[in-house]
Every structure is written in C-alpha cells, then in structure tokens.
C-alpha atoms as a PDB file:
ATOM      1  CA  UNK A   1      35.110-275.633  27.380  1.00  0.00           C
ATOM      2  CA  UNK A   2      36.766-273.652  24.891  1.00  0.00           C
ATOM      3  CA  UNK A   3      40.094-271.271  24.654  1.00  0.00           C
ATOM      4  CA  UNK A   4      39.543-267.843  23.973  1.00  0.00           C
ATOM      5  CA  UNK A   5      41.884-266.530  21.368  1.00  0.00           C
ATOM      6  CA  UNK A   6      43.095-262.564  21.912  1.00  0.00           C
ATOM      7  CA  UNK A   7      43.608-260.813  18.504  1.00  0.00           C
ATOM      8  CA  UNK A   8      44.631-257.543  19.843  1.00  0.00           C
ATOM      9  CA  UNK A   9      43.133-254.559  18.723  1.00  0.00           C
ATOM     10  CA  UNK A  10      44.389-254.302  15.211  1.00  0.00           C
ATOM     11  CA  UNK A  11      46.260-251.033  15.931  1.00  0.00           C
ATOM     12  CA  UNK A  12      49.702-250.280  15.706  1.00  0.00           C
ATOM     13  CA  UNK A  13      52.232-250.459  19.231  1.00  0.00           C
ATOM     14  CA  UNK A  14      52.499-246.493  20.281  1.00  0.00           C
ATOM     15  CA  UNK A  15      55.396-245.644  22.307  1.00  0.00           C
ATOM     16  CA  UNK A  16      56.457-241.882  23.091  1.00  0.00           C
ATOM     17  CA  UNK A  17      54.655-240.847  19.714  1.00  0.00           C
ATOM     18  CA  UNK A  18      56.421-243.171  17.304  1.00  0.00           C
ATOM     19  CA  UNK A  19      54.694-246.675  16.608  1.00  0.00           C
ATOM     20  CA  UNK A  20      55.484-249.480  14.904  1.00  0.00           C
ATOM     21  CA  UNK A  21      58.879-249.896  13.508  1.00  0.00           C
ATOM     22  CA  UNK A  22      59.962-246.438  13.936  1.00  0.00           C
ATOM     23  CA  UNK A  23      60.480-247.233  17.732  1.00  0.00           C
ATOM     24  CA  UNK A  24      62.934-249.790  16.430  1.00  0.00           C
ATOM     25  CA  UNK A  25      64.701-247.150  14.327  1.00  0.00           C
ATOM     26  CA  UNK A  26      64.658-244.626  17.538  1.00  0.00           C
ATOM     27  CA  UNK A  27      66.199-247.463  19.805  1.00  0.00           C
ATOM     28  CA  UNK A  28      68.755-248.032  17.364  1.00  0.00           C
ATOM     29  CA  UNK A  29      69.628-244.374  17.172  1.00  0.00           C
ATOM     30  CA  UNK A  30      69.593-243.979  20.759  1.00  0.00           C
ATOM     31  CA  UNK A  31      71.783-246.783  20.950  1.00  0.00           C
ATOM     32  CA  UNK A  32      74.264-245.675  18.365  1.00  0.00           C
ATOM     33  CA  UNK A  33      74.240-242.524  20.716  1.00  0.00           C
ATOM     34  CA  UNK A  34      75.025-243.526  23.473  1.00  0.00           C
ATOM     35  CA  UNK A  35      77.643-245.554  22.449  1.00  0.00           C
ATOM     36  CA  UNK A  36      79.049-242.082  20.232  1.00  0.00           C
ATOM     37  CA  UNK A  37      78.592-239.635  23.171  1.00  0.00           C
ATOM     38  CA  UNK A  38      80.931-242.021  25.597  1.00  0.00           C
ATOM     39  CA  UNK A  39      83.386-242.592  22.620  1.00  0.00           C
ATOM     40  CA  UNK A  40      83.033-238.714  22.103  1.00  0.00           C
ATOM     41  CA  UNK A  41      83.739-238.344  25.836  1.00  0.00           C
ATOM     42  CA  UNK A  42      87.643-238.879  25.568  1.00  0.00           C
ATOM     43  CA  UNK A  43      87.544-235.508  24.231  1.00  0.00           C
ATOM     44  CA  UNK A  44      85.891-233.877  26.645  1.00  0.00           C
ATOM     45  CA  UNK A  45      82.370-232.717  27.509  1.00  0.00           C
ATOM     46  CA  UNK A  46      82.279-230.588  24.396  1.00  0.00           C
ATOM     47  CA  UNK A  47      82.608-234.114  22.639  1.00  0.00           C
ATOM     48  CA  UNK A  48      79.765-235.897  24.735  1.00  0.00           C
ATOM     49  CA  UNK A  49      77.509-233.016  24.055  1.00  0.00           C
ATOM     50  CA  UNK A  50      78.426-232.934  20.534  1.00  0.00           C
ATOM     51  CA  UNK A  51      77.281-236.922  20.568  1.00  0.00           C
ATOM     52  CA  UNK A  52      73.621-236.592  22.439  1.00  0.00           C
ATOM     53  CA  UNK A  53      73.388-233.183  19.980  1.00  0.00           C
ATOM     54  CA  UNK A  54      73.472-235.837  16.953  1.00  0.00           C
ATOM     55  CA  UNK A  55      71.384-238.390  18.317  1.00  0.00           C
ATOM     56  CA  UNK A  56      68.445-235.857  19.606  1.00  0.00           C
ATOM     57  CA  UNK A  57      68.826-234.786  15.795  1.00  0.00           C
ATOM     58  CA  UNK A  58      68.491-238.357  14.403  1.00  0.00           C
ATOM     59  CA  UNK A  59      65.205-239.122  16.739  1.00  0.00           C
ATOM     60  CA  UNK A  60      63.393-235.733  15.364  1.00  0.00           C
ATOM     61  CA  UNK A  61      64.267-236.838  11.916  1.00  0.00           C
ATOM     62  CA  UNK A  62      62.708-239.892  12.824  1.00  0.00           C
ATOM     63  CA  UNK A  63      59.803-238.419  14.109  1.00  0.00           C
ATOM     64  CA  UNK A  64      59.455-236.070  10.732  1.00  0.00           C
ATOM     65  CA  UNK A  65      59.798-239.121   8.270  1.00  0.00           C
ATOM     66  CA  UNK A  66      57.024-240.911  10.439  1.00  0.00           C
ATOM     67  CA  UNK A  67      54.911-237.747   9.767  1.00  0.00           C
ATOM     68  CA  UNK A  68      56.002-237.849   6.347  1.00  0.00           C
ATOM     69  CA  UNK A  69      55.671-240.930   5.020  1.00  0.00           C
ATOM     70  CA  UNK A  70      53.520-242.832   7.407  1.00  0.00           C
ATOM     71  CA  UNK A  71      53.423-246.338   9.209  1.00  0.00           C
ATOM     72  CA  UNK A  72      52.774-248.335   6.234  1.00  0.00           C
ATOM     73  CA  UNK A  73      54.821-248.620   2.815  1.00  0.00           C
ATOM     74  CA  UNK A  74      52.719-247.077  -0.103  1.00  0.00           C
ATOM     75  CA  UNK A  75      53.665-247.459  -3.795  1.00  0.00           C
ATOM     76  CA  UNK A  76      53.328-243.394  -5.540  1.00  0.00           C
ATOM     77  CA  UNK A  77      52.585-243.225  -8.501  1.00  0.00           C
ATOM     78  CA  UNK A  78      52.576-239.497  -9.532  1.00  0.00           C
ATOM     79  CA  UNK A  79      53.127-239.907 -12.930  1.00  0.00           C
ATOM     80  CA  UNK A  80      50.023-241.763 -13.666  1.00  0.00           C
ATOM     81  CA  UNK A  81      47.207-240.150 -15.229  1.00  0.00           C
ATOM     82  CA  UNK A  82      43.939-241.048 -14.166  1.00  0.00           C
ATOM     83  CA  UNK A  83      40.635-241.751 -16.940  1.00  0.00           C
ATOM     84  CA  UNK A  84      37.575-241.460 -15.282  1.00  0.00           C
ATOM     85  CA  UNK A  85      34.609-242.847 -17.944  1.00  0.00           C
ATOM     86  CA  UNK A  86      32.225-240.920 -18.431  1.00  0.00           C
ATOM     87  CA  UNK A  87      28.246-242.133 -16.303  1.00  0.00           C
ATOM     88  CA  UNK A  88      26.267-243.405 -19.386  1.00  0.00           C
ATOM     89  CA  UNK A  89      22.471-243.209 -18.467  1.00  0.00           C
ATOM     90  CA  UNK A  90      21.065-246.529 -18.779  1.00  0.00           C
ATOM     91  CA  UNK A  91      17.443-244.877 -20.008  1.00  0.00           C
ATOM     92  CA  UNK A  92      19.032-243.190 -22.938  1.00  0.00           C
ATOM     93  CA  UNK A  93      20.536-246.624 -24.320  1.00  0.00           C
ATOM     94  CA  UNK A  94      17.093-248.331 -23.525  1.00  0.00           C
ATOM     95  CA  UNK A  95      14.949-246.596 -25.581  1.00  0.00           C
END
C-alpha cells in the first residue's frame, strides 16, 4: 500500500487576474487602503473617497507591472550583442 504524493499542476495560483505574488502585493495595497480611506475619513467623505481613489490606482498599477514584466524575474540584457557562427558544411571540409 503506498501514499500517493499530489504535485499540483505546476501552474501559478490565479486569483481575480493577478497570480502569484502579485496577489500578495494587491492584498497589501488593499490593506494599506483601507486602513488610509478610514484615517482619510476624519475629513470627511471627500477624504474616504480620496483614499479608495489611491488604492483602486495602486491595484491597476499592479495589474500593468504584472503585464509588464511578468510572473517570473528575468535578467535583460539589452546591451549584449549577439554572434551567431556561421553553418560550416561538413562535405566541403571532407573532401
């Protein structure tokens, strides 16, 4: 009798649209919002709406730097510049 071991499906946790860590980032800038809009509140409604105004802005950025850079870090390197060697035929050196 033997245990049977789940290894998940190798993909990335989706939630809303954002996956992997960027759900972290979104919950933290939800949080932060919240937590702004009700300190914002003391002034008045204008305040609270002023508060959920910045944190709907800091969950699109969120969403545009997932689009932008991607799930996974990735060194650039566009300064490189790339040598491709020339295809030698392998009859031509035979003979």
């Amino acid at each position: 009798m033997g245990f049977y071991l789940y290894k998940g499906l190798k993909k990335p946790l989706v939630f809303f649209g954002l996956k992997g860590k960027y759900i972290f980032y979104a919950v933290g800038v939800i949080g932060v919002g919240v937590v702004s809009s009700l300190a914002l509140s003391k002034i008045g409604l204008i305040g609270s709406l002023l508060g959920l105004g910045i944190t709907a802005g800091g969950v699109y950025l969120i969403f545009k730097r997932q689009d932008k850079r991607g799930l996974y870090d990735k060194t650039r390197n566009e300064n490189q510049v790339y040598i491709f060697p020339k295809k030698i035929s392998q009859r031509k050196t035979i003979r």
